[in-house]
Protein backbone atom coordinates (compact mmCIF):
# COMPACT_ATOMS: atom_id res chain seq x y z
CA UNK A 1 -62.74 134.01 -31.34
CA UNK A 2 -60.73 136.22 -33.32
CA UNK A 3 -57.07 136.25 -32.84
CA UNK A 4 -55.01 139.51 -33.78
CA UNK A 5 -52.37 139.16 -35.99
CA UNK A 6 -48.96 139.15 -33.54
CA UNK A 7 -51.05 137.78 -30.99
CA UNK A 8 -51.73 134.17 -29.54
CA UNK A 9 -55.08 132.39 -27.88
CA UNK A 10 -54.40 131.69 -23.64
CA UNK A 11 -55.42 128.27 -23.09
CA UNK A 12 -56.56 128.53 -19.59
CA UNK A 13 -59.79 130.57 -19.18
CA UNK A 14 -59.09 133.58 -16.91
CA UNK A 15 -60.83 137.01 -16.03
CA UNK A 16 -60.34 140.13 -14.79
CA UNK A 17 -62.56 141.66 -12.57
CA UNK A 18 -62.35 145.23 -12.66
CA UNK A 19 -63.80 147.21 -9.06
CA UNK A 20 -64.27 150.31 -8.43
CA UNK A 21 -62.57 149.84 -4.68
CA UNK A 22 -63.86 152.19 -1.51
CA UNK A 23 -60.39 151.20 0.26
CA UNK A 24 -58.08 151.96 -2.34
CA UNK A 25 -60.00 155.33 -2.81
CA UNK A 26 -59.36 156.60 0.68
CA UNK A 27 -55.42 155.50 0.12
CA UNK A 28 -55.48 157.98 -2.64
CA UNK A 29 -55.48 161.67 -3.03
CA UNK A 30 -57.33 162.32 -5.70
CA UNK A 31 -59.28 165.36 -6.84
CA UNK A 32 -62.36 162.85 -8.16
CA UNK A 33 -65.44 161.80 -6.87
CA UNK A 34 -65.57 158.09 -6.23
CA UNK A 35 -68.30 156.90 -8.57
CA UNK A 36 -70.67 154.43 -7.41
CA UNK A 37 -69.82 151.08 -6.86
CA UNK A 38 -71.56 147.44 -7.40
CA UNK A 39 -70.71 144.27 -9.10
CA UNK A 40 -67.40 144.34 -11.00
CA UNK A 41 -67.09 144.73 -14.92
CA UNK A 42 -65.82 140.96 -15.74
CA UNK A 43 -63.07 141.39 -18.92
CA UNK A 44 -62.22 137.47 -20.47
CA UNK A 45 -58.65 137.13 -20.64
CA UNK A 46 -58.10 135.20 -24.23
CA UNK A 47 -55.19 137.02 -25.34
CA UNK A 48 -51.61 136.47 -24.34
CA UNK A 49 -50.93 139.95 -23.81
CA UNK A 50 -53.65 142.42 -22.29
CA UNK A 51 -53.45 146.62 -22.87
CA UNK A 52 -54.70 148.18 -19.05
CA UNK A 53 -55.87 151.95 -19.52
CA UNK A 54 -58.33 153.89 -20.81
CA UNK A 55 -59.63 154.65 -24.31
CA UNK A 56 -59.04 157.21 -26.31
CA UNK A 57 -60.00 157.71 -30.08
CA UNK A 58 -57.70 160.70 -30.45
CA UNK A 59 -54.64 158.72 -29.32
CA UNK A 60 -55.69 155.57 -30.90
CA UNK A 61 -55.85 153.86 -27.65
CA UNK A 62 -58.52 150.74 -27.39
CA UNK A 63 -57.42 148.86 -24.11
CA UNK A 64 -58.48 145.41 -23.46
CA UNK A 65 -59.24 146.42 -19.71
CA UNK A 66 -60.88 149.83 -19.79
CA UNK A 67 -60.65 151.68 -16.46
CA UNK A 68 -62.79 154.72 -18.34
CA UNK A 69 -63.93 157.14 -15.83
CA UNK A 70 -60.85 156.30 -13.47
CA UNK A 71 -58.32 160.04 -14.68
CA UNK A 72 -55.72 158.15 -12.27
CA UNK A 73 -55.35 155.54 -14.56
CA UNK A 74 -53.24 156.43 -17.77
CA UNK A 75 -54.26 155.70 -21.32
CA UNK A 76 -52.40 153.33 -21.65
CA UNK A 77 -51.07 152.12 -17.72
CA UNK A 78 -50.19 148.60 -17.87
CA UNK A 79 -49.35 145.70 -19.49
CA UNK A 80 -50.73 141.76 -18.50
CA UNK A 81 -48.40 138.78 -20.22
CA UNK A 82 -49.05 135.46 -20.21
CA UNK A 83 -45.96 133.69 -18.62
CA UNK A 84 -46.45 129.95 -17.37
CA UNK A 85 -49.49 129.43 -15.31
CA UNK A 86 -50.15 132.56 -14.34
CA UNK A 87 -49.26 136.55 -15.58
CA UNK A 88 -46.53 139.16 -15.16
CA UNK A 89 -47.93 142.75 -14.90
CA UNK A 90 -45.49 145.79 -16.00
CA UNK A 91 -46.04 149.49 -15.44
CA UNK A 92 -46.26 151.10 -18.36
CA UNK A 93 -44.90 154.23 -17.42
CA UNK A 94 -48.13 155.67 -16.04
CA UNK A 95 -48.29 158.70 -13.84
CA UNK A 96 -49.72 157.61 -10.97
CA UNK A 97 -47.51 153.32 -10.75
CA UNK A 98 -49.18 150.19 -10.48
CA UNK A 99 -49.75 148.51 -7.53
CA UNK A 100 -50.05 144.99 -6.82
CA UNK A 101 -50.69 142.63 -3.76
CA UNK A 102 -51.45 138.64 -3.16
CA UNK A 103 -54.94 139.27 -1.96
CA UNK A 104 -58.01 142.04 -1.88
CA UNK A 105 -57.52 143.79 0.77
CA UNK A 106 -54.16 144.10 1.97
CA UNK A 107 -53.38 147.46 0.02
CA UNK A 108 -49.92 148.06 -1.49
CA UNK A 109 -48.12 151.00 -0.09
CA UNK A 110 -44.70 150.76 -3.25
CA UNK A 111 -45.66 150.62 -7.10
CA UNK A 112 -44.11 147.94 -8.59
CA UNK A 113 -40.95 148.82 -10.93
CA UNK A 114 -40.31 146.12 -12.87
CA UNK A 115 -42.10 142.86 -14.01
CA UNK A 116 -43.83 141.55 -11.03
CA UNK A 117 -45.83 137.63 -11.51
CA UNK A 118 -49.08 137.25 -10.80
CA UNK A 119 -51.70 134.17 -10.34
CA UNK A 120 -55.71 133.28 -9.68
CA UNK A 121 -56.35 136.00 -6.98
CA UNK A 122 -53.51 138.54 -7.15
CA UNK A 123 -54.85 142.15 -6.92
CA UNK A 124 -53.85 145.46 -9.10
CA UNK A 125 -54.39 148.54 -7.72
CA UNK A 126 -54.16 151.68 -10.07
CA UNK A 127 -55.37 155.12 -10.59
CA UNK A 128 -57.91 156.96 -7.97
CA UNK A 129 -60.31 153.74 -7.53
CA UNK A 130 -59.67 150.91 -9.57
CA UNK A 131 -59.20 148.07 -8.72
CA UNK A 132 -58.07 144.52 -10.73
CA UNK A 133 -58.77 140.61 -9.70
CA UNK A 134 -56.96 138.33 -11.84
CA UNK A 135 -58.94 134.72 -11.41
CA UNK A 136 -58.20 131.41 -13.38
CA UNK A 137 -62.08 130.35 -14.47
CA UNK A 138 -62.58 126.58 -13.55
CA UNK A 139 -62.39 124.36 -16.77
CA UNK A 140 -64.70 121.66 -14.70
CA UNK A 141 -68.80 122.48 -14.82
């Protein structure tokens, strides 16, 4: 694994697995098609800090979670820390807020505004579609 410099290895496994969500989509009122949808894109989270967005060469922008395709979600939307066990999310300042909630389904109706923790199974909800699952891998086979 290679480690950027001003950056540290997380110890526990996690992932994110990034959705495009039906449910969130209908919430929304955006001007885009909802793409098709399937199995999530699963994003290993080894770093201790994690870039949300989506990437653009021109702007220099290379996100560790890549919502491409997804014009709600800003180039650079959100920001994952690891704190403790789990994660604190912050809103970037992205146009459209980050939303979160304890479990899929239960959609969010208030971006957060600050710092907000997260653990195994908390949900982000951002731009027209996407949709985030943070889970803790299991360390036992």
């Amino acid at each position: 694994m290679t480690i950027l410099p001003g950056r540290r290895a997380v110890a526990a496994p996690w992932v994110a697995e990034v959705w495009v969500d039906p449910q969130w989509y209908e919430c929304q009122s955006s001007p885009d098609r909802l793409p098709a949808f399937g199995p999530p894109t699963l994003v290993p989270l080894h770093d201790s800090q994690v870039l949300i967005g989506r990437h653009s060469e021109a702007m220099s922008v290379s996100p560790h979670i890549d919502c491409e395709g997804d014009a709600g979600v800003s180039r650079r939307h959100a920001r994952l820390t690891r704190h403790g066990p789990g994660w604190v999310v912050e809103d970037l300042g992205s146009a459209n807020g980050t939303y979160v909630s304890p479990s899929i389904g239960d959609i969010p109706d208030e971006p957060i505004d600050a710092g907000h923790a997260m653990g195994s199974g908390h949900v982000l909800y951002l731009g027209s579609w996407t949709r985030i699952v943070l889970k803790q891998e299991s360390t036992s086979r």
